[in-house]
PDB file of N, CA and C in Angstrom:
ATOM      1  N   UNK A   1      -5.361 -31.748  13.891  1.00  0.00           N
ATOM      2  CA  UNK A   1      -4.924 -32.748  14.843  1.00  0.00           C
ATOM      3  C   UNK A   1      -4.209 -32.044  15.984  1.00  0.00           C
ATOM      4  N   UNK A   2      -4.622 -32.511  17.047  1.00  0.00           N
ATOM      5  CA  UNK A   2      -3.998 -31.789  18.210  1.00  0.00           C
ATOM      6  C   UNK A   2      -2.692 -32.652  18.823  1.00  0.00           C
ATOM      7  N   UNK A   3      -1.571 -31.920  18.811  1.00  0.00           N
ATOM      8  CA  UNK A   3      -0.083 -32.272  19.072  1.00  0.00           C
ATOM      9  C   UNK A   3       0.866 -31.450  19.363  1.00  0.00           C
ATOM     10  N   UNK A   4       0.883 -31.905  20.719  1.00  0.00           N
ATOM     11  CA  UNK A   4       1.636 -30.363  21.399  1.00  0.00           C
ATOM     12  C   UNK A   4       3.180 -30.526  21.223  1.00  0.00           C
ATOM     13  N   UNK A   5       3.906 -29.241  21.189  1.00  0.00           N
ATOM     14  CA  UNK A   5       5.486 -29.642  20.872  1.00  0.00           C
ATOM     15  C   UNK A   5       6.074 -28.876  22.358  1.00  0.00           C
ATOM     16  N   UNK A   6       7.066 -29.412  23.052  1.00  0.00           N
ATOM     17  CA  UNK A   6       7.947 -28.929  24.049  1.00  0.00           C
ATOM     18  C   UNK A   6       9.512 -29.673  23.772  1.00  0.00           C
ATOM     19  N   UNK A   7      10.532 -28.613  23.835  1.00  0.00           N
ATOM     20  CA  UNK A   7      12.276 -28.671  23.384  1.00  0.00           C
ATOM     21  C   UNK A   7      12.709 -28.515  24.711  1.00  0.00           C
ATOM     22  N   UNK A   8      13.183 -29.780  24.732  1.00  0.00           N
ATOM     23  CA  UNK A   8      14.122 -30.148  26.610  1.00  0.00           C
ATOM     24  C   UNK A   8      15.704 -30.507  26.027  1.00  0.00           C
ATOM     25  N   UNK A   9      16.453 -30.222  26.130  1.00  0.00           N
ATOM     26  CA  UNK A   9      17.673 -30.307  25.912  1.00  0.00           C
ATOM     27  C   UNK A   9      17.855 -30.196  24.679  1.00  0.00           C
ATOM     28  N   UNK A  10      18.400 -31.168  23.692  1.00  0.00           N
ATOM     29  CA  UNK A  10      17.961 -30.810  22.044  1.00  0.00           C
ATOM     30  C   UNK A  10      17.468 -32.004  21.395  1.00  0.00           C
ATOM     31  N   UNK A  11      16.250 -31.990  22.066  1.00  0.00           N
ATOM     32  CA  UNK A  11      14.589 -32.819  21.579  1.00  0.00           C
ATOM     33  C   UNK A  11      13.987 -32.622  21.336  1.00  0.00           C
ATOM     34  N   UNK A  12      13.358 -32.530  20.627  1.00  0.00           N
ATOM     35  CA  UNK A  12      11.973 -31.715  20.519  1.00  0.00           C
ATOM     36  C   UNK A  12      10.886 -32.964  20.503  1.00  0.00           C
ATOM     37  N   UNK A  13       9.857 -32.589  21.857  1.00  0.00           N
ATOM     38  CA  UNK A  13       8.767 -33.722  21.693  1.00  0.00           C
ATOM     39  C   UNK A  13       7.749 -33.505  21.347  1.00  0.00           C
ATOM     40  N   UNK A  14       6.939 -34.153  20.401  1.00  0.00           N
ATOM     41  CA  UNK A  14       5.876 -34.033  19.811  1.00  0.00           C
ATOM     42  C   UNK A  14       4.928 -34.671  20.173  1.00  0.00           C
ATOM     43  N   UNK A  15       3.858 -34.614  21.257  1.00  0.00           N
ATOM     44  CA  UNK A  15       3.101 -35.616  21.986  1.00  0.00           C
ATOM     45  C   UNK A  15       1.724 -35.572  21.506  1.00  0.00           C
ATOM     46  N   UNK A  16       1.342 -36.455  20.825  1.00  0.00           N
ATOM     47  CA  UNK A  16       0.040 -36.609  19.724  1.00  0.00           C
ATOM     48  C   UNK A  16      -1.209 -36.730  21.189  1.00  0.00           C
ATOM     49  N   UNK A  17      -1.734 -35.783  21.028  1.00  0.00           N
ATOM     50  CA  UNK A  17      -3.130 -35.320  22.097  1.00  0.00           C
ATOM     51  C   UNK A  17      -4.609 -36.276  21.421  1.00  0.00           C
ATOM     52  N   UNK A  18      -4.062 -37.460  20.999  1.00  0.00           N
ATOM     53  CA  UNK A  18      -5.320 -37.877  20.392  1.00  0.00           C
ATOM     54  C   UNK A  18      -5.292 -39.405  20.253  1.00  0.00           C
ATOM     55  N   UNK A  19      -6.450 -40.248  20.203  1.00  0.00           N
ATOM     56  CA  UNK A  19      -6.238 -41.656  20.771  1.00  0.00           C
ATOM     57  C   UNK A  19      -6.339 -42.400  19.012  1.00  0.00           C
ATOM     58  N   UNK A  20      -6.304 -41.692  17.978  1.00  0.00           N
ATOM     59  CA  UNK A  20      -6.161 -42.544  16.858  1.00  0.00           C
ATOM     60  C   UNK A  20      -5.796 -41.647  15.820  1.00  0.00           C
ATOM     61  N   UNK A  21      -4.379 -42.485  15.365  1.00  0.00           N
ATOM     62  CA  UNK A  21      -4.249 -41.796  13.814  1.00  0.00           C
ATOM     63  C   UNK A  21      -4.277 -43.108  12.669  1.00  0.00           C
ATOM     64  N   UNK A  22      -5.113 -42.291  11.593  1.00  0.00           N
ATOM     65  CA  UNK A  22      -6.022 -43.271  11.495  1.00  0.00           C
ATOM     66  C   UNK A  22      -5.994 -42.529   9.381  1.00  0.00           C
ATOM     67  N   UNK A  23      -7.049 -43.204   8.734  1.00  0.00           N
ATOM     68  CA  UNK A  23      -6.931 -42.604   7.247  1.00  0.00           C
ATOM     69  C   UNK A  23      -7.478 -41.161   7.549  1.00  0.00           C
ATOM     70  N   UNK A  24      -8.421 -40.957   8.446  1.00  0.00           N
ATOM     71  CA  UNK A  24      -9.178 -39.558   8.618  1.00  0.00           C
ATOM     72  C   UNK A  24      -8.077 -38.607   9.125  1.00  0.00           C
ATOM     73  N   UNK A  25      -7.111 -39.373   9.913  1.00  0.00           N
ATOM     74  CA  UNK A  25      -6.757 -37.588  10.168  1.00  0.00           C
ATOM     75  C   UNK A  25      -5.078 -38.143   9.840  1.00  0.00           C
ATOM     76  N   UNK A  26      -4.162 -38.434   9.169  1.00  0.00           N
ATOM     77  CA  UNK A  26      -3.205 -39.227   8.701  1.00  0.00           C
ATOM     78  C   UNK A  26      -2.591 -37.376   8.245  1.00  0.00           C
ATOM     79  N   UNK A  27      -3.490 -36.934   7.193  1.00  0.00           N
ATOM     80  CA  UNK A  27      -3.301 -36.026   6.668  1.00  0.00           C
ATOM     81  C   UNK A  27      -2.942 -34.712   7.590  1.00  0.00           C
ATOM     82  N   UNK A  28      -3.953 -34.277   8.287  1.00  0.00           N
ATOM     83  CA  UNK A  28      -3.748 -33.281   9.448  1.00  0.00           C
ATOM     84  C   UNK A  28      -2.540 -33.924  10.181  1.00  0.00           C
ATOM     85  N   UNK A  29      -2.584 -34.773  10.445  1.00  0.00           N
ATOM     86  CA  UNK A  29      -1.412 -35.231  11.051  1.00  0.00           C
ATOM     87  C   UNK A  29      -0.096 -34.517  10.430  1.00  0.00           C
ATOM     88  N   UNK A  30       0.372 -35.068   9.284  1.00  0.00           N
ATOM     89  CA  UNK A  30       1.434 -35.017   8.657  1.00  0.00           C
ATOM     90  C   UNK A  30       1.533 -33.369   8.741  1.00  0.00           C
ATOM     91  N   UNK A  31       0.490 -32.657   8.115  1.00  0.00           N
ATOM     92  CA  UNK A  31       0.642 -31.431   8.086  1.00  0.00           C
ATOM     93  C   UNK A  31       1.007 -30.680   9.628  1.00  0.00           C
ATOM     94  N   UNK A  32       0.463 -30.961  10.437  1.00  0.00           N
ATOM     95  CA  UNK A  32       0.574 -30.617  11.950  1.00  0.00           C
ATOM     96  C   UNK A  32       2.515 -31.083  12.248  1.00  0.00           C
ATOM     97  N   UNK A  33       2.928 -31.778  12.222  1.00  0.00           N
ATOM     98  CA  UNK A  33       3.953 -31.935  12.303  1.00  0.00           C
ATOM     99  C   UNK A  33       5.476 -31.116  11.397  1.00  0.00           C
ATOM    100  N   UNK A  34       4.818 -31.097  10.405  1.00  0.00           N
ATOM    101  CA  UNK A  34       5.995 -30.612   9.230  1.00  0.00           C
ATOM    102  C   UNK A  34       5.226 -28.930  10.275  1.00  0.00           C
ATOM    103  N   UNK A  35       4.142 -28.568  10.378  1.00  0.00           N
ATOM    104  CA  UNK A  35       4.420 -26.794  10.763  1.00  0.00           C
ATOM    105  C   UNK A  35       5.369 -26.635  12.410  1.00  0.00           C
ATOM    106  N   UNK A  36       5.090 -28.249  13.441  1.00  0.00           N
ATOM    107  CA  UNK A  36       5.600 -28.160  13.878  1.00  0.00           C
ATOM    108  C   UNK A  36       7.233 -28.021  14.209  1.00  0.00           C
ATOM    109  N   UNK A  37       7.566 -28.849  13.309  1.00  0.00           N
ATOM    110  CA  UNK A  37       9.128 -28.768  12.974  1.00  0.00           C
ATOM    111  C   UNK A  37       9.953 -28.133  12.489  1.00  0.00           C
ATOM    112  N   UNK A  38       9.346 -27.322  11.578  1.00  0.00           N
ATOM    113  CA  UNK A  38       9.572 -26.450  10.464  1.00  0.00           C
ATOM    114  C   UNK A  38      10.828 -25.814  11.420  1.00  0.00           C
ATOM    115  N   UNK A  39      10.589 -24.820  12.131  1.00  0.00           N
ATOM    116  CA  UNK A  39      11.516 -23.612  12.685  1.00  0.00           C
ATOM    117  C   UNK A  39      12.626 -25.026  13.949  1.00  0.00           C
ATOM    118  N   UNK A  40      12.549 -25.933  14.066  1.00  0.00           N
ATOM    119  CA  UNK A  40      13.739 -26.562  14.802  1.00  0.00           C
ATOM    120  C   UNK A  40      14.329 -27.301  13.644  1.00  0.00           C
ATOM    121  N   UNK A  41      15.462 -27.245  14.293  1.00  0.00           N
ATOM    122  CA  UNK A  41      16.551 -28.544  13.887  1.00  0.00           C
ATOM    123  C   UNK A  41      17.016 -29.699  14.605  1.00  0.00           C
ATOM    124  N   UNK A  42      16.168 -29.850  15.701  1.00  0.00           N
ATOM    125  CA  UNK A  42      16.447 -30.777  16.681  1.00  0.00           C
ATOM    126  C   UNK A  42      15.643 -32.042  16.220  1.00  0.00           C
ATOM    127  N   UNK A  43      16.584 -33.273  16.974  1.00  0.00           N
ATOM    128  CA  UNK A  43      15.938 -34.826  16.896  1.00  0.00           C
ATOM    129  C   UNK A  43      14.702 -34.567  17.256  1.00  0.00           C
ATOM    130  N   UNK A  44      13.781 -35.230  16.885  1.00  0.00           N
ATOM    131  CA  UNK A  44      12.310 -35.435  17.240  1.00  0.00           C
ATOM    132  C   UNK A  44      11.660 -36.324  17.774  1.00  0.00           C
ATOM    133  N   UNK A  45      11.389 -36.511  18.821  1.00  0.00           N
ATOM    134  CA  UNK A  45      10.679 -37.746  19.980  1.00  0.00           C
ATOM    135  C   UNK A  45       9.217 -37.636  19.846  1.00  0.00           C
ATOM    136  N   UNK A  46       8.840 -38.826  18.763  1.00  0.00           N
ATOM    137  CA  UNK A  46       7.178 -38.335  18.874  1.00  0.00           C
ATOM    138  C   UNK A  46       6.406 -39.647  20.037  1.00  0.00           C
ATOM    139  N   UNK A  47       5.497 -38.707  20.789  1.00  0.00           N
ATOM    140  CA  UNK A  47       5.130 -38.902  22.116  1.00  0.00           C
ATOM    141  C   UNK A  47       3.740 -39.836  21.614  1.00  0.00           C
ATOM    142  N   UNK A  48       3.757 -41.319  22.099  1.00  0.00           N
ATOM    143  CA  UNK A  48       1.993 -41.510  21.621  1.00  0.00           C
ATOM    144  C   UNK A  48       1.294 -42.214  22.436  1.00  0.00           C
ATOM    145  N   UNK A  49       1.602 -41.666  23.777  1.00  0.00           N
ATOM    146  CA  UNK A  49       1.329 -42.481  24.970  1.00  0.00           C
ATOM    147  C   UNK A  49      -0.409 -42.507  24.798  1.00  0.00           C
ATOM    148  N   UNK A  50      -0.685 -41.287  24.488  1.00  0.00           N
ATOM    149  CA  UNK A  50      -2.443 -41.324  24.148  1.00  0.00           C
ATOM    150  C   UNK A  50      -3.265 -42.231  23.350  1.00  0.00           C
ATOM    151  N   UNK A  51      -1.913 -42.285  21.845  1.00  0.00           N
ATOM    152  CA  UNK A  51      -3.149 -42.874  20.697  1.00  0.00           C
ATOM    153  C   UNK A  51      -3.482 -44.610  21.279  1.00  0.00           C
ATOM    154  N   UNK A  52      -4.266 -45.101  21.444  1.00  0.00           N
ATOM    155  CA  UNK A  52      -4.958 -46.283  21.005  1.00  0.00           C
ATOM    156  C   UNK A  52      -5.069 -47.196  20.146  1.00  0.00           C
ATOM    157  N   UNK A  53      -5.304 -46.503  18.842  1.00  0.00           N
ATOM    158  CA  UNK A  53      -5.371 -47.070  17.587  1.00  0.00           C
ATOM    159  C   UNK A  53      -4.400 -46.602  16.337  1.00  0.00           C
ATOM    160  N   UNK A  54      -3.996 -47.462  15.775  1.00  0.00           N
ATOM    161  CA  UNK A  54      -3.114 -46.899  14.468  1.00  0.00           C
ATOM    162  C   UNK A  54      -3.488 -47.650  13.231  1.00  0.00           C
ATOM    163  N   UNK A  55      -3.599 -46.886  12.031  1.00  0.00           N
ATOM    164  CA  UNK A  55      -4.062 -48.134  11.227  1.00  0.00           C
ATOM    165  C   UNK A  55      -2.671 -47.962  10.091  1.00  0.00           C
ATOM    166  N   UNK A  56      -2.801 -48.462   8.729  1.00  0.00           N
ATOM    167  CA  UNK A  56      -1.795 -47.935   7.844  1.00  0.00           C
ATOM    168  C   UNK A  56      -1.661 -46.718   7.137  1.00  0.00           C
ATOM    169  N   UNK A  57      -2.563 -45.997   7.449  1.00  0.00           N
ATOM    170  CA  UNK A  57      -2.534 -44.540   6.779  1.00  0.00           C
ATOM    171  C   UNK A  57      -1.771 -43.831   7.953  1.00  0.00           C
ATOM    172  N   UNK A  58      -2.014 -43.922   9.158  1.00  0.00           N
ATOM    173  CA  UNK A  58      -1.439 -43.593  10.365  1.00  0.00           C
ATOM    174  C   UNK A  58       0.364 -44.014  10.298  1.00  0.00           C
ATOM    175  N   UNK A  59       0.568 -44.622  10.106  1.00  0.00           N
ATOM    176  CA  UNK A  59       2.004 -45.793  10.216  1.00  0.00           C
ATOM    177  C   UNK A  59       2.633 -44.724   9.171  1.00  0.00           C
ATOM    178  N   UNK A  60       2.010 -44.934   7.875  1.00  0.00           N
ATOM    179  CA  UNK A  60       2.549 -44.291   6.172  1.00  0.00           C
ATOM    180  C   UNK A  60       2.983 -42.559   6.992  1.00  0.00           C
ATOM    181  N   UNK A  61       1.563 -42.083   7.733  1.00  0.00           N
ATOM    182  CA  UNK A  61       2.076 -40.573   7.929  1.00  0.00           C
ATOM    183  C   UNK A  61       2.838 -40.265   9.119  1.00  0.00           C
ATOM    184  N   UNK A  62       3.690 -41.395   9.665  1.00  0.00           N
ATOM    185  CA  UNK A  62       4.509 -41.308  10.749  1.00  0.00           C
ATOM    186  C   UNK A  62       6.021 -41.103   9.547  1.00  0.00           C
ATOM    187  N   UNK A  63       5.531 -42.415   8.977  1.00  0.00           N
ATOM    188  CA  UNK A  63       6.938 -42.686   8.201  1.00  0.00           C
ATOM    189  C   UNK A  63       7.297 -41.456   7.081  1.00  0.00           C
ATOM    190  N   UNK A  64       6.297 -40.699   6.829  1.00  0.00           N
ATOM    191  CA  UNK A  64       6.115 -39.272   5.835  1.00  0.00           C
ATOM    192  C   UNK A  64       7.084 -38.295   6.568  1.00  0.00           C
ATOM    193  N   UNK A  65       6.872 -38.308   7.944  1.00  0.00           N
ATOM    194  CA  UNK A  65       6.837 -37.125   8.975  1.00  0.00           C
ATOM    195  C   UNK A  65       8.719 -37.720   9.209  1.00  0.00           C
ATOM    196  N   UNK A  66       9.031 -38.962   9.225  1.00  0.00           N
ATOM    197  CA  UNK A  66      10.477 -39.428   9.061  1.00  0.00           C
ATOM    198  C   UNK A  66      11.393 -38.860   7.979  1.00  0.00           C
ATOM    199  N   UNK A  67      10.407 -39.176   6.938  1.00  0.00           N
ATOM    200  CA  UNK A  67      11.227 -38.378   5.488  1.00  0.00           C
ATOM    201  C   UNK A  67      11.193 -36.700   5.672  1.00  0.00           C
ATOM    202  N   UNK A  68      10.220 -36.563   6.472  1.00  0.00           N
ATOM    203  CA  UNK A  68      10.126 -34.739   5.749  1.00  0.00           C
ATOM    204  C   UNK A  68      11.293 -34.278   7.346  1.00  0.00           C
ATOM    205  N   UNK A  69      11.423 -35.062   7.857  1.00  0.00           N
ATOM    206  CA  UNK A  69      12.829 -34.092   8.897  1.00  0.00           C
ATOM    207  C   UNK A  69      14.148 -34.557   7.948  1.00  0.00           C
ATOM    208  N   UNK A  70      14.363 -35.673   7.564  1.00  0.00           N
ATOM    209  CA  UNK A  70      15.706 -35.988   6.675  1.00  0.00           C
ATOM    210  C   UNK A  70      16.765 -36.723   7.585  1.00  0.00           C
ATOM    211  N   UNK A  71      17.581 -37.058   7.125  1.00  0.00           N
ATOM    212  CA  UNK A  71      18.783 -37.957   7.710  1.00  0.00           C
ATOM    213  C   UNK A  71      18.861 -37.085   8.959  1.00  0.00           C
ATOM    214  N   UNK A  72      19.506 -35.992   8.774  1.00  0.00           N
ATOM    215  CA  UNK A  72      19.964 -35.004   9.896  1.00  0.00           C
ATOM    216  C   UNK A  72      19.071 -35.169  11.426  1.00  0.00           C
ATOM    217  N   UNK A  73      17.596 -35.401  11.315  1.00  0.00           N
ATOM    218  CA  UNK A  73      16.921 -35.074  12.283  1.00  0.00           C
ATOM    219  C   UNK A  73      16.524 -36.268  12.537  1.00  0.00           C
ATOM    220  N   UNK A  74      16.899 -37.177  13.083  1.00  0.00           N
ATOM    221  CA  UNK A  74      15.903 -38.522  13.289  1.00  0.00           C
ATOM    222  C   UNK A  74      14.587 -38.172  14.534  1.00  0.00           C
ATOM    223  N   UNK A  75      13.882 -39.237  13.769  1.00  0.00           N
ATOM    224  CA  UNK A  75      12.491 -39.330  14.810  1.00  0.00           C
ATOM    225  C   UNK A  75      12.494 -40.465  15.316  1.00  0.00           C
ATOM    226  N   UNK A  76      12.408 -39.994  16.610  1.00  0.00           N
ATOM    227  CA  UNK A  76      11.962 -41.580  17.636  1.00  0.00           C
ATOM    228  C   UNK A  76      10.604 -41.680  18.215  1.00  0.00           C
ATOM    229  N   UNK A  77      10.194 -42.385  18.620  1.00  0.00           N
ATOM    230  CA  UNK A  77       9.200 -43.010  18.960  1.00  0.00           C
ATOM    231  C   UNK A  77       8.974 -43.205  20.317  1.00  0.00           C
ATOM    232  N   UNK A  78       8.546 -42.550  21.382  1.00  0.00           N
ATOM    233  CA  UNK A  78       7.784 -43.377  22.546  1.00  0.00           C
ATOM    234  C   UNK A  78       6.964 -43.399  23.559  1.00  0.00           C
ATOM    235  N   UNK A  79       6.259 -44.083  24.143  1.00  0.00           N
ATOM    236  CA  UNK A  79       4.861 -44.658  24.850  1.00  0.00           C
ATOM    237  C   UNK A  79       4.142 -45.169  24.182  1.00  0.00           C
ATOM    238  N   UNK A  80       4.757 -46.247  23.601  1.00  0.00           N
ATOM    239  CA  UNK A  80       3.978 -46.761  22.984  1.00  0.00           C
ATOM    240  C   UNK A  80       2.483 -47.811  23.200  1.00  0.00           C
ATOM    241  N   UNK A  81       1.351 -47.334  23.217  1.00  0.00           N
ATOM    242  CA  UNK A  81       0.407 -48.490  24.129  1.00  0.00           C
ATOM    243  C   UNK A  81       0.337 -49.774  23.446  1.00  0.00           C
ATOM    244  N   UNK A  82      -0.071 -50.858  23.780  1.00  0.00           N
ATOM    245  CA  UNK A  82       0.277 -52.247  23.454  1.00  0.00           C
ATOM    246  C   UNK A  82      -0.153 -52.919  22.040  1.00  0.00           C
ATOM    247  N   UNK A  83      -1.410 -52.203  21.651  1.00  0.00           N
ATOM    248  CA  UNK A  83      -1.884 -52.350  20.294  1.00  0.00           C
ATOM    249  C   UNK A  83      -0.941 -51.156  19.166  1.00  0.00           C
ATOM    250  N   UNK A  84      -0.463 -50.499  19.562  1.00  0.00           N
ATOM    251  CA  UNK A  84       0.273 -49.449  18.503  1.00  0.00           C
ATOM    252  C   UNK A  84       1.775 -50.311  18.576  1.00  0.00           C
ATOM    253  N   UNK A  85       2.218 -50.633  19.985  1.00  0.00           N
ATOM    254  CA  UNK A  85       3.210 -51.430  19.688  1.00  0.00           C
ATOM    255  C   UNK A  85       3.414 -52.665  19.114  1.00  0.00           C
ATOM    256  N   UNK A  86       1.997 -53.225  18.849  1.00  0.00           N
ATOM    257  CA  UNK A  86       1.962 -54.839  18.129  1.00  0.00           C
ATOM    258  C   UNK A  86       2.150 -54.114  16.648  1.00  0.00           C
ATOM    259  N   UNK A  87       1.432 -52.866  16.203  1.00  0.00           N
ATOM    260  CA  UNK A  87       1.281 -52.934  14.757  1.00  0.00           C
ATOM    261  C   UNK A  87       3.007 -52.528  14.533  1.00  0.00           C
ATOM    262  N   UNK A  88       3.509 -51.527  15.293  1.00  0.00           N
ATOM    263  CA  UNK A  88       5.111 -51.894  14.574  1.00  0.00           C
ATOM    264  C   UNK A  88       6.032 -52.960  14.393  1.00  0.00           C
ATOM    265  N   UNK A  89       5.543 -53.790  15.189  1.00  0.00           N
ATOM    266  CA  UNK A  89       6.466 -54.736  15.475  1.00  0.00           C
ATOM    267  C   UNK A  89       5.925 -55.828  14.500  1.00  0.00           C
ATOM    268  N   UNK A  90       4.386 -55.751  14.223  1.00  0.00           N
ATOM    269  CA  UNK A  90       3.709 -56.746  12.955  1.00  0.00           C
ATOM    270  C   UNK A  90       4.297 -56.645  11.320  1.00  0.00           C
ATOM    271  N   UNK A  91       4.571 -54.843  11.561  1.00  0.00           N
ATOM    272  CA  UNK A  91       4.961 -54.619  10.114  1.00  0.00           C
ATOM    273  C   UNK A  91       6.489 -54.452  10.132  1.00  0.00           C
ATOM    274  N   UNK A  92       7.182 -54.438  11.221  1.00  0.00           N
ATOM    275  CA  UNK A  92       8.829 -54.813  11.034  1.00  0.00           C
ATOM    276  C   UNK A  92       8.973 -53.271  11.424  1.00  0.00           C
ATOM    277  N   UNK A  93       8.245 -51.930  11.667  1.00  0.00           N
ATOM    278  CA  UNK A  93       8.697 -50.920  11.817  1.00  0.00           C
ATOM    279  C   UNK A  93       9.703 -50.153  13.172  1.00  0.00           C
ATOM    280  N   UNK A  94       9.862 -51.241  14.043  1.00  0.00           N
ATOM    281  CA  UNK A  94      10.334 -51.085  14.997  1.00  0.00           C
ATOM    282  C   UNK A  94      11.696 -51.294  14.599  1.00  0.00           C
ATOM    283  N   UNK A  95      12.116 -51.964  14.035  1.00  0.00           N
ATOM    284  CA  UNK A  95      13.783 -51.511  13.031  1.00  0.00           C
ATOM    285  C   UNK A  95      14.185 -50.882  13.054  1.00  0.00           C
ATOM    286  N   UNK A  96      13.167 -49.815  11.839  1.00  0.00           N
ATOM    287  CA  UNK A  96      13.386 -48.278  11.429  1.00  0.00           C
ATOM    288  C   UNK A  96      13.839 -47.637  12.525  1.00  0.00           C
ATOM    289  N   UNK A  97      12.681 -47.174  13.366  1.00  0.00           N
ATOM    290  CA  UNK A  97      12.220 -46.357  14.388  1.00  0.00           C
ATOM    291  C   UNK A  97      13.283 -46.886  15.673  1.00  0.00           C
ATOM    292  N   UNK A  98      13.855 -46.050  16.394  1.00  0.00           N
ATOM    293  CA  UNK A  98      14.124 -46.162  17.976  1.00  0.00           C
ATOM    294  C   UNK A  98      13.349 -45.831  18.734  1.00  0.00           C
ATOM    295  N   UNK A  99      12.964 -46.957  19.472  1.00  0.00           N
ATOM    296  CA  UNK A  99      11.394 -46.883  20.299  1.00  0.00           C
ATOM    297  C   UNK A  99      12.229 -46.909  21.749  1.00  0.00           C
ATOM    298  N   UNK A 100      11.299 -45.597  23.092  1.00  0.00           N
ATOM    299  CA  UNK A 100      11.911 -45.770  23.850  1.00  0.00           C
ATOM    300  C   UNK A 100      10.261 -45.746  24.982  1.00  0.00           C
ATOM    301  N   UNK A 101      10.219 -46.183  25.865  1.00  0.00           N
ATOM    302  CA  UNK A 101       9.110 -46.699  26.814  1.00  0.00           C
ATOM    303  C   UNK A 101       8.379 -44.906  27.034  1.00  0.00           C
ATOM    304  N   UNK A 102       9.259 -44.255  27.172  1.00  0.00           N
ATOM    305  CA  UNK A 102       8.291 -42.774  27.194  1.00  0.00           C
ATOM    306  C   UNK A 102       9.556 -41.554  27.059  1.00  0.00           C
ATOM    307  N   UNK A 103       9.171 -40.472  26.515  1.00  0.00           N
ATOM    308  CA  UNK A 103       9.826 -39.221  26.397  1.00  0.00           C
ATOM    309  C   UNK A 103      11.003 -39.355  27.315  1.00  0.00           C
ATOM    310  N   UNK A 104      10.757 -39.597  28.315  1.00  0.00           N
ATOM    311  CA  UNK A 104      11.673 -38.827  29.584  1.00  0.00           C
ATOM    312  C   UNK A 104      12.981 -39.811  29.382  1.00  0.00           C
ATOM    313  N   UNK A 105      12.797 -41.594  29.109  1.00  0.00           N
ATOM    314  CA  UNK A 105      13.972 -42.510  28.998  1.00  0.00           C
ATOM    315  C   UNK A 105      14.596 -41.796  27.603  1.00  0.00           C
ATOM    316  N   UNK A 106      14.136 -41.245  26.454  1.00  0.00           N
ATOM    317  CA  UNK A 106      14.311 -40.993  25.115  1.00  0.00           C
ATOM    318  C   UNK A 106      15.579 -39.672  25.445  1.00  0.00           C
ATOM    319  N   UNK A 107      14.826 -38.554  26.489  1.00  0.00           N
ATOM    320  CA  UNK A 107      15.613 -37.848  27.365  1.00  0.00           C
ATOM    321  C   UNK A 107      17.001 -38.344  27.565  1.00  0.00           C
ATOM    322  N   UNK A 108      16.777 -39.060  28.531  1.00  0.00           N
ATOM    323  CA  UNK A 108      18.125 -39.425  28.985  1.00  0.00           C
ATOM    324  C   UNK A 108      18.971 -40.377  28.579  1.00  0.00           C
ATOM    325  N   UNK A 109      18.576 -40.894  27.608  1.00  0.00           N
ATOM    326  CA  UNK A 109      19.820 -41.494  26.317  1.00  0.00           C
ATOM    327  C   UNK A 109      20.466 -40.245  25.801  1.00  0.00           C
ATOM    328  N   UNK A 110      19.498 -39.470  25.256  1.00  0.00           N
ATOM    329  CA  UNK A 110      20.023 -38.095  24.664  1.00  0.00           C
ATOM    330  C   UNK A 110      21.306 -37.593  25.319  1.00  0.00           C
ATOM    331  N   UNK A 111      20.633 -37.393  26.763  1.00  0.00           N
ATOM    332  CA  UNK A 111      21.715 -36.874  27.713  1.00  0.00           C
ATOM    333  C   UNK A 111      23.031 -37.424  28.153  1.00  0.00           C
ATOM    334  N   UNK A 112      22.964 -38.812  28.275  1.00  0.00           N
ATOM    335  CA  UNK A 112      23.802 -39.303  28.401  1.00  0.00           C
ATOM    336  C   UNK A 112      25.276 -39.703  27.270  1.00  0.00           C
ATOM    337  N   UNK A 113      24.469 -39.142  26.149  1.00  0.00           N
ATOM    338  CA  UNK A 113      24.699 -39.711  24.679  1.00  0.00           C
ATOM    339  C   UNK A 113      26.064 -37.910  24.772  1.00  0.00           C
ATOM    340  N   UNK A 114      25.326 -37.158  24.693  1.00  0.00           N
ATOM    341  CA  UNK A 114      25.866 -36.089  25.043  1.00  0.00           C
ATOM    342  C   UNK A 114      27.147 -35.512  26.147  1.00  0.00           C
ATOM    343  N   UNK A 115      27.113 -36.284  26.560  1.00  0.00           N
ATOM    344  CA  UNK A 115      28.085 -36.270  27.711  1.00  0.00           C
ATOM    345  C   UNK A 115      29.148 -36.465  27.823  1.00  0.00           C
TER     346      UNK A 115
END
């Protein structure tokens, strides 16, 4: 699964390069992320302005990728497109998750949070 990582202040964003996570690639997914994270300790902003489609294997390996950073590291969520944002909000996951309109607003909470 292609998902590029870039660390802007102490964020690390994870911007999913692909328009569906889905049962087929749920797995690569999860794995792509835990190698990404592995060497930071920073909060994690995963980017999904691309994906399109999400189904529940997709959702399960977001929420996997939540557990495998731990309390310490929370993951947020944002760009979300309008069908990925109905399915969190269908299954109540927008609770969990701090959803922010794209990386850069996720940014500057950070920053400001910091200050």
């Amino acid at each position: 699964m292609n998902i590029t990582s870039e660390t802007s202040g102490d964020l690390q964003i994870l911007k999913v390069e692909e328009t569906r996570i889905d049962a087929i690639a749920a797995i690569q997914f999860k794995d792509t992320v835990r190698k990404l994270t592995a060497d930071q300790d920073n909060a994690v902003v995963l980017d999904l302005s691309n994906v399109e489609f999400i189904d529940s294997s997709g959702l399960g390996a977001i929420v996997a990728a939540m557990k495998l950073l731990g309390r310490d590291r929370p993951l947020h969520l944002a760009g979300l497109t309008p069908i990925v944002a109905k399915v969190f909000t269908l299954t109540r996951m927008e609770r969990v998750f701090k959803i922010f309109k794209s990386p850069l607003d996720a940014l500057k909470t950070n920053e400001a949070k910091s200050a």
